[in-house]
N, C-alpha and C. Protein backbone atom coordinates (compact mmCIF):
# COMPACT_ATOMS: atom_id res chain seq x y z
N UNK A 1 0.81 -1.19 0.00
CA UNK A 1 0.00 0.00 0.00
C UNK A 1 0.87 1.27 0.00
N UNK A 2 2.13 1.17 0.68
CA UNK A 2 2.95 2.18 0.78
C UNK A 2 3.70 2.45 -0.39
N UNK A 3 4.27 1.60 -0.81
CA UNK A 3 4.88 1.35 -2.36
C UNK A 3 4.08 1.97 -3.19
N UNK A 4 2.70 1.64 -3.87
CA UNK A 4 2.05 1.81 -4.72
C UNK A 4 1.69 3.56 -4.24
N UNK A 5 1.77 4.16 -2.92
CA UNK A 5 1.18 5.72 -2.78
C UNK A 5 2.89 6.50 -3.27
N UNK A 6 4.01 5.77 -3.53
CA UNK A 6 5.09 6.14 -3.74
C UNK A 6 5.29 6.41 -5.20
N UNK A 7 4.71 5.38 -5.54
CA UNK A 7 4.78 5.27 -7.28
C UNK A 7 4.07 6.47 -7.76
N UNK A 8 3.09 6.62 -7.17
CA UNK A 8 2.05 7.66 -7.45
C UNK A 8 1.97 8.78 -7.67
N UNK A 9 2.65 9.08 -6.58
CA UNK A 9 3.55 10.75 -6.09
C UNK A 9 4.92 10.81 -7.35
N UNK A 10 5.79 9.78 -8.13
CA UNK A 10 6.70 9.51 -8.43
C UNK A 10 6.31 10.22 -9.86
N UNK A 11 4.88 9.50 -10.17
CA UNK A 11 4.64 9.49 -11.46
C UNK A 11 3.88 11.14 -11.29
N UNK A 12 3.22 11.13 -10.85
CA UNK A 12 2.90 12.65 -10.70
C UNK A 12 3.57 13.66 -10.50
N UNK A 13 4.61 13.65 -9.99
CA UNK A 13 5.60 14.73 -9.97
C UNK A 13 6.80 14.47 -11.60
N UNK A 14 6.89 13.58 -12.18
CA UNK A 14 7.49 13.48 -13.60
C UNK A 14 6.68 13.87 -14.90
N UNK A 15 5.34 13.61 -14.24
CA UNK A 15 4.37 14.19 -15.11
C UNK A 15 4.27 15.83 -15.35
N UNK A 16 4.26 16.51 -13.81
CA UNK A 16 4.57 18.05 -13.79
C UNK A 16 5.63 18.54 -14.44
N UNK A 17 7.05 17.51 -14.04
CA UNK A 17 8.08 18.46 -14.75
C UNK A 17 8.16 18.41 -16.14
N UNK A 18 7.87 17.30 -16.69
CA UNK A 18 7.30 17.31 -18.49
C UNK A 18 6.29 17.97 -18.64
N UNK A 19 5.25 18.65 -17.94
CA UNK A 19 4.66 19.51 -18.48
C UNK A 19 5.30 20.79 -18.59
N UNK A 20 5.77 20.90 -17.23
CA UNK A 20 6.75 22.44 -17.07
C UNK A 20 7.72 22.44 -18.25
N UNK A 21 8.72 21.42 -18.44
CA UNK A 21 9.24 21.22 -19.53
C UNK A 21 8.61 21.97 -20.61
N UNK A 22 7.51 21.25 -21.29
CA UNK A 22 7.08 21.31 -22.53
C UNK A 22 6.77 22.95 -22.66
N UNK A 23 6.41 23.25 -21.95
CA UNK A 23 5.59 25.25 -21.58
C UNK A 23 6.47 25.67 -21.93
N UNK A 24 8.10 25.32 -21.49
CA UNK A 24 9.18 26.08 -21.89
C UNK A 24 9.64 26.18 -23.08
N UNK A 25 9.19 25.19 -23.38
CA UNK A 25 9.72 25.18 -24.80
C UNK A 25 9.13 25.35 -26.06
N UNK A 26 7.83 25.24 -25.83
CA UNK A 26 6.43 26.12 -26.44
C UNK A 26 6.74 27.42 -26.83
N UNK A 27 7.22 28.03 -25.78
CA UNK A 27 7.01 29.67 -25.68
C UNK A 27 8.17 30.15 -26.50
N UNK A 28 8.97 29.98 -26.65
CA UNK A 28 9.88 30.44 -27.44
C UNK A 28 9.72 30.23 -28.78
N UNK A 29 9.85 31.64 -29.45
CA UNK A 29 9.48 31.70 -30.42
C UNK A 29 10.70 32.71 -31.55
N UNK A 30 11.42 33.12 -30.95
CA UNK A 30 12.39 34.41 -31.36
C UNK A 30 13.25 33.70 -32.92
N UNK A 31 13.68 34.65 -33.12
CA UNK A 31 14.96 33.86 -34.44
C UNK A 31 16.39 35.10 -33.95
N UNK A 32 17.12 34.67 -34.11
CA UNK A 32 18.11 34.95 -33.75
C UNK A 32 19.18 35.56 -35.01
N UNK A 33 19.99 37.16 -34.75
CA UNK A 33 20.93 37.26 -35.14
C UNK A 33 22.16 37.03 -34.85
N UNK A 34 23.43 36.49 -35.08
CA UNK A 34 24.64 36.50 -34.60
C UNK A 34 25.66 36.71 -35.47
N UNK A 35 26.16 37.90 -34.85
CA UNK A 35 27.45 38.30 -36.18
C UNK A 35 28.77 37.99 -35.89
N UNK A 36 28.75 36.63 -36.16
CA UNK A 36 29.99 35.56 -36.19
C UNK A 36 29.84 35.14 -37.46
N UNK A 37 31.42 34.72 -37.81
CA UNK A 37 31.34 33.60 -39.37
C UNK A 37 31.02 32.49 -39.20
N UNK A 38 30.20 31.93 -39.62
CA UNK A 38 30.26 30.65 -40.10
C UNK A 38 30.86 29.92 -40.62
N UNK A 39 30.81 30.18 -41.80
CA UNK A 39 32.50 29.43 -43.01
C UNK A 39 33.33 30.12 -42.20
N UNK A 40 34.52 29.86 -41.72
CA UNK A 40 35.56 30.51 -41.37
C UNK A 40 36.78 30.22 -42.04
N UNK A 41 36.47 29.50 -43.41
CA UNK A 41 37.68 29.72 -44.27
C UNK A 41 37.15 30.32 -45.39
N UNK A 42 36.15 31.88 -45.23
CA UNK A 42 36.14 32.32 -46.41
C UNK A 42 37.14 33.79 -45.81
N UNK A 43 38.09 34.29 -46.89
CA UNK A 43 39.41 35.02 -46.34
C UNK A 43 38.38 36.43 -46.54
N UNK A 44 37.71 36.70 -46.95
CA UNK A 44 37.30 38.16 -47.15
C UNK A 44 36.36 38.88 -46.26
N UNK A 45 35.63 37.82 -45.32
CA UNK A 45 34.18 37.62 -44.03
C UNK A 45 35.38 38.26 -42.83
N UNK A 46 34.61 38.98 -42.32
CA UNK A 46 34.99 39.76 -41.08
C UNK A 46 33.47 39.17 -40.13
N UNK A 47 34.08 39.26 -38.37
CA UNK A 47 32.53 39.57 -37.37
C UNK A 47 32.01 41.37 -37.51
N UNK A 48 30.84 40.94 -37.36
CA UNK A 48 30.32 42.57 -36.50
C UNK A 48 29.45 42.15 -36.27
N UNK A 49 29.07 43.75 -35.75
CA UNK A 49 28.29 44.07 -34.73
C UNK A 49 26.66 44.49 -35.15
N UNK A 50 25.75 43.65 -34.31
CA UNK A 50 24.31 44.17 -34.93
C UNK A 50 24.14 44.74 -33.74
N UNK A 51 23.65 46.62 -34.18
CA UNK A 51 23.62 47.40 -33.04
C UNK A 51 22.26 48.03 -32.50
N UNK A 52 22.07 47.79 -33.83
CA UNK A 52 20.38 48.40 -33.60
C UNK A 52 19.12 47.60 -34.40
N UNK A 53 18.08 47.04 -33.78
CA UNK A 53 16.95 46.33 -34.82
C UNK A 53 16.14 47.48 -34.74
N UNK A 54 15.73 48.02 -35.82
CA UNK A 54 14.01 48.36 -35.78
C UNK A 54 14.50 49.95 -35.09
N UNK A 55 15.61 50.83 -34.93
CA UNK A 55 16.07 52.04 -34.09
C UNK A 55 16.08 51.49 -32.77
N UNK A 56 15.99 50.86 -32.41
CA UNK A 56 16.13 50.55 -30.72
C UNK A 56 17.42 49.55 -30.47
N UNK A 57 17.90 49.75 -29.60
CA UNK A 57 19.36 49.36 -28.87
C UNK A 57 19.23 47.89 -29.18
N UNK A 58 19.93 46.70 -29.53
CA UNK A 58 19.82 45.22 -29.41
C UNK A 58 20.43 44.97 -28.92
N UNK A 59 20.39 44.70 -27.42
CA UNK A 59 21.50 43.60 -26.29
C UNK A 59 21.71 42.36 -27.18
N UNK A 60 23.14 42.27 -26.70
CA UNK A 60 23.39 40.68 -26.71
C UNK A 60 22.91 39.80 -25.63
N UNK A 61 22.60 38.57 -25.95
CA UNK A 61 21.92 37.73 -25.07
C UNK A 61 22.30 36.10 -25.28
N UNK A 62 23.23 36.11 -24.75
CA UNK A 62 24.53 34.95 -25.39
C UNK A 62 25.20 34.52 -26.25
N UNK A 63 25.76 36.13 -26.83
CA UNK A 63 26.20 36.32 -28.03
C UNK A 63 25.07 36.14 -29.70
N UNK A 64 23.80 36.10 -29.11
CA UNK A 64 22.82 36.27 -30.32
C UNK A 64 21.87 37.76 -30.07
N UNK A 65 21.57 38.20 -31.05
CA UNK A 65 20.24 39.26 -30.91
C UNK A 65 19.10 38.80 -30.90
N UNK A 66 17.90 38.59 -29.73
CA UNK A 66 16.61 37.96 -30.32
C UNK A 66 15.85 38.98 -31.35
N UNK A 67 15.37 38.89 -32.15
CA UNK A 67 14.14 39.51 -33.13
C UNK A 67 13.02 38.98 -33.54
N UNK A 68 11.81 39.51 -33.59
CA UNK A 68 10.32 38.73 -34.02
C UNK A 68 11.01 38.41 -35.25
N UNK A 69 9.89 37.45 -36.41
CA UNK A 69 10.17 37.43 -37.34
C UNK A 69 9.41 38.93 -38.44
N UNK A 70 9.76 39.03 -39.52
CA UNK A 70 9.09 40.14 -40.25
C UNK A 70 10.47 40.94 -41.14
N UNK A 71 9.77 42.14 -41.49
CA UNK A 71 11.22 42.98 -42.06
C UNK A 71 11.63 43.24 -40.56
N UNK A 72 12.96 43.32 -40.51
CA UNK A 72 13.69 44.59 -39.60
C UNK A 72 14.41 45.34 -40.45
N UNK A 73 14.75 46.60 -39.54
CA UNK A 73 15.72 47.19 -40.06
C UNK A 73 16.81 46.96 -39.42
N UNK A 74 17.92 46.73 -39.78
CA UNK A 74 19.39 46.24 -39.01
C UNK A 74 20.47 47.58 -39.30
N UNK A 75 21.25 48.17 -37.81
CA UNK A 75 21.99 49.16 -38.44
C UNK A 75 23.38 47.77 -37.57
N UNK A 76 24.33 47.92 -38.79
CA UNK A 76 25.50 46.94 -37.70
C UNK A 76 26.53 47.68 -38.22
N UNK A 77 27.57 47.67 -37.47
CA UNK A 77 29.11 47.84 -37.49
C UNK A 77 29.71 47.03 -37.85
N UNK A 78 30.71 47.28 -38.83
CA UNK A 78 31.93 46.51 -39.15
C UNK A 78 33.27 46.43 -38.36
N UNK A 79 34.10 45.70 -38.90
CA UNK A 79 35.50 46.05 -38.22
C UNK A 79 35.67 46.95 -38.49
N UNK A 80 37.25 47.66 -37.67
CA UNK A 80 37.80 48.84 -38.07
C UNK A 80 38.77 48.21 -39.46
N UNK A 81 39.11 49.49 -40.10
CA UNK A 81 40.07 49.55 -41.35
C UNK A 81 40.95 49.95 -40.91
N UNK A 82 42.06 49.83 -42.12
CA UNK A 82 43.02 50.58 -41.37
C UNK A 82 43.41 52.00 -40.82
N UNK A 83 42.17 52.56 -41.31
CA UNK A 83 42.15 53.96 -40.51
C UNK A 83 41.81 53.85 -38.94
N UNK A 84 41.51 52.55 -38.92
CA UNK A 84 40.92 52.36 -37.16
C UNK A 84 39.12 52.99 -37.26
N UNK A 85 38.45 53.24 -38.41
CA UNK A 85 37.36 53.86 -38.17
C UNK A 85 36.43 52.95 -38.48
N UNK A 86 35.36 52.98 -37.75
CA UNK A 86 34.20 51.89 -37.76
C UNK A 86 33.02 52.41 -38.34
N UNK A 87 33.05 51.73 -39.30
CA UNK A 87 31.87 51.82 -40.12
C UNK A 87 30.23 51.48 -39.95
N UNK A 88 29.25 52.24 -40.47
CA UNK A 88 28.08 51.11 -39.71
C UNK A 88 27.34 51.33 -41.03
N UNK A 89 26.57 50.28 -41.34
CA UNK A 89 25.53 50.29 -42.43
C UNK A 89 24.16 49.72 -41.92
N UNK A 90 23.38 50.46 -42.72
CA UNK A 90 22.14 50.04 -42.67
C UNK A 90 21.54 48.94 -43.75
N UNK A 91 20.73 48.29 -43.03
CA UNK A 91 20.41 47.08 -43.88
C UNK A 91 19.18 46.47 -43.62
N UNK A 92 18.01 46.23 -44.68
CA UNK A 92 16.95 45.14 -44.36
C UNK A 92 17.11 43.75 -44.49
N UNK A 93 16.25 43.31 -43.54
CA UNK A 93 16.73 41.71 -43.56
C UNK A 93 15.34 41.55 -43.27
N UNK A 94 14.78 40.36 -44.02
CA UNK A 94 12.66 39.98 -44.13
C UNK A 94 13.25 38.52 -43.04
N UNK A 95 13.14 38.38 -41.66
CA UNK A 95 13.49 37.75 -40.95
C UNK A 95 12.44 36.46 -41.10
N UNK A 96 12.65 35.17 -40.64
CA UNK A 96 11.82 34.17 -41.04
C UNK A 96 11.96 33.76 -39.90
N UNK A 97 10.62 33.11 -39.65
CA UNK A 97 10.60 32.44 -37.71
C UNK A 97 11.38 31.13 -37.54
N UNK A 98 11.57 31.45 -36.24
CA UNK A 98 12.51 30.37 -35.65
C UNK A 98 13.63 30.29 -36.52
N UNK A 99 14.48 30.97 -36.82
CA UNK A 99 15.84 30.84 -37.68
C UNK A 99 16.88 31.84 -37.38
N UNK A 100 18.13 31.30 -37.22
CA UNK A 100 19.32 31.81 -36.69
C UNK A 100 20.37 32.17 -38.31
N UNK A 101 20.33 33.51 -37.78
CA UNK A 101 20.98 34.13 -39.23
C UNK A 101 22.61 34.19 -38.97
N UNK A 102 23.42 34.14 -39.45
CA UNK A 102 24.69 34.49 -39.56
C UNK A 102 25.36 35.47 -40.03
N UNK A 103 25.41 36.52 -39.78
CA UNK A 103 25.82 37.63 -40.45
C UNK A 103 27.46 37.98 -40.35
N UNK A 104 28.15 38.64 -41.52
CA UNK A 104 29.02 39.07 -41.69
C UNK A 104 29.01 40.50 -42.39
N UNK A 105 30.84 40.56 -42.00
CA UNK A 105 31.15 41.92 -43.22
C UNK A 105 31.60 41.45 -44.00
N UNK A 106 31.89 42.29 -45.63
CA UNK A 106 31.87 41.43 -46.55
C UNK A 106 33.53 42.58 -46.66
N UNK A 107 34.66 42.88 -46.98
CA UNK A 107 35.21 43.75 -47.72
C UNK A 107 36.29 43.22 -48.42
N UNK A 108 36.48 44.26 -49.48
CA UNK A 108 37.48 43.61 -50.54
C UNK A 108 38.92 43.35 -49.96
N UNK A 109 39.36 44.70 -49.32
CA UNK A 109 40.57 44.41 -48.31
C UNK A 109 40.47 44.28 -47.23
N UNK A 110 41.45 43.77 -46.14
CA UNK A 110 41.35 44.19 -44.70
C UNK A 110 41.34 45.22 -44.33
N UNK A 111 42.35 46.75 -45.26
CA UNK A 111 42.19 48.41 -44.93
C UNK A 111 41.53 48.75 -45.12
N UNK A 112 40.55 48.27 -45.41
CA UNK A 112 38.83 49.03 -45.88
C UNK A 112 38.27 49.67 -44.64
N UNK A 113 37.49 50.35 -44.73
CA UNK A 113 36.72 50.92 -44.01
C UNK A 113 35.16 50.50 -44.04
N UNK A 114 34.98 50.66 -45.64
CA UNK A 114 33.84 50.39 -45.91
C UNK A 114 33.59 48.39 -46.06
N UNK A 115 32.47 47.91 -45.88
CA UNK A 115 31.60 46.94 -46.07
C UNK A 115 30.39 46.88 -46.58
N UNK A 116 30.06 45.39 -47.17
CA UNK A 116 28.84 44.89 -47.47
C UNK A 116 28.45 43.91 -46.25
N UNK A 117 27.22 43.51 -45.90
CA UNK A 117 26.84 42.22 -45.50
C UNK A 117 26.16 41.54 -46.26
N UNK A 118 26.26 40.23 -45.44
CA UNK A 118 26.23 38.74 -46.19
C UNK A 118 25.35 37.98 -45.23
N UNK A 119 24.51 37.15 -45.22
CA UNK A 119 24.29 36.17 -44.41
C UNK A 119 25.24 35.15 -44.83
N UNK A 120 26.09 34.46 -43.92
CA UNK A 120 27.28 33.59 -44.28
C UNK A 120 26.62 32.27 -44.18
N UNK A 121 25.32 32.45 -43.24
CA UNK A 121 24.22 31.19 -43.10
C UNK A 121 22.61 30.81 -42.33
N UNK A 122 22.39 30.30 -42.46
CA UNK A 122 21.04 30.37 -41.88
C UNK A 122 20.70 28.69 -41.25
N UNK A 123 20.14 28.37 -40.26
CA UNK A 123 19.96 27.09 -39.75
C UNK A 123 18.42 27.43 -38.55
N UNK A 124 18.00 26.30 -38.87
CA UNK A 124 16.54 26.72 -37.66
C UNK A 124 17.00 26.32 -36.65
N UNK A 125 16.26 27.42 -35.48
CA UNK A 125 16.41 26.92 -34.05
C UNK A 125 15.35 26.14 -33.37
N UNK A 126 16.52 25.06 -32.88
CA UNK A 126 15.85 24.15 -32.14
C UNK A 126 14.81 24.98 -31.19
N UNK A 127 14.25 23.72 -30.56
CA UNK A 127 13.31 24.22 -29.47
C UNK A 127 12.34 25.21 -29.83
N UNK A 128 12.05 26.14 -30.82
CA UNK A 128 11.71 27.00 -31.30
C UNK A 128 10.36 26.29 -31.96
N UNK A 129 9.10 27.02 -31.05
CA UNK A 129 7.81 27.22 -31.93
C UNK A 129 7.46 28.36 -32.40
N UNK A 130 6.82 28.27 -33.92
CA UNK A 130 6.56 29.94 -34.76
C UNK A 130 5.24 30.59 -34.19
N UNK A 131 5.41 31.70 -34.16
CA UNK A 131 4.23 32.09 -33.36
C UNK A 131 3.05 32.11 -34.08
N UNK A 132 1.91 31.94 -33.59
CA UNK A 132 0.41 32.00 -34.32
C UNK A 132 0.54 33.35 -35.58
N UNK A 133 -0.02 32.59 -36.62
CA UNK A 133 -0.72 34.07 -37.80
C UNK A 133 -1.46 34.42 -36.95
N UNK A 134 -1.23 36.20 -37.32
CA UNK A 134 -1.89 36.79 -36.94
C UNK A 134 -3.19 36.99 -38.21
């Protein structure tokens, strides 16, 4: 009788944390920027910096930017050139849910100042449900 009120409690409390589980992982819905390379044997890809989505400040948040999906507007920084001066461009990106973008600078030399960006790649994120059409 004691056994079987043990099992009970056992299975009911594994049942809660797979539900708690599952809630967590429901709710997330973001896609992610990160301006790291991907290929890292292409010689011309620099990192930067995504500084602003949409005019508003974008924290890093373990080295990714979260963003809804939709257009944003992206303002990011490049490396410095060899003038040491940092460049920033503006850029649209039509973001797609649940997906982790890779962004780079693109420039012809390393003394450049100026850049293009590139998505160097794109991969979906796990755990990631898309949020309801609106």
């Amino acid at each position: 009788m004691i056994v079987l009120a043990q099992i009970r409690k056992l299975v009911a409390a594994t049942l809660g944390c797979a539900a708690l589980l599952g809630g967590c992982a429901s709710g997330y819905h973001y896609s992610e920027l990160v301006g790291t390379r991907y290929d890292r044997t292409t010689l011309d890809s620099y990192p930067l910096i995504v500084s602003k989505v949409d005019g508003k400040s974008a924290p890093l948040q373990a080295g990714k930017v979260l963003v809804d999906p939709g257009l944003r507007r992206l303002v990011l920084q490049g490396p410095p050139g060899g003038s040491g001066r940092v460049e920033e461009l503006t850029a649209d990106l039509d973001v797609k849910p649940c997906t982790r973008y890779y962004l780079v600078a693109v420039k012809s030399n390393r003394l450049e100042s100026s850049f293009d960006v590139k998505i160097d790649h794109e991969e979906p994120v796990g755990g990631c449900t898309p949020p309801p059409a609106k």
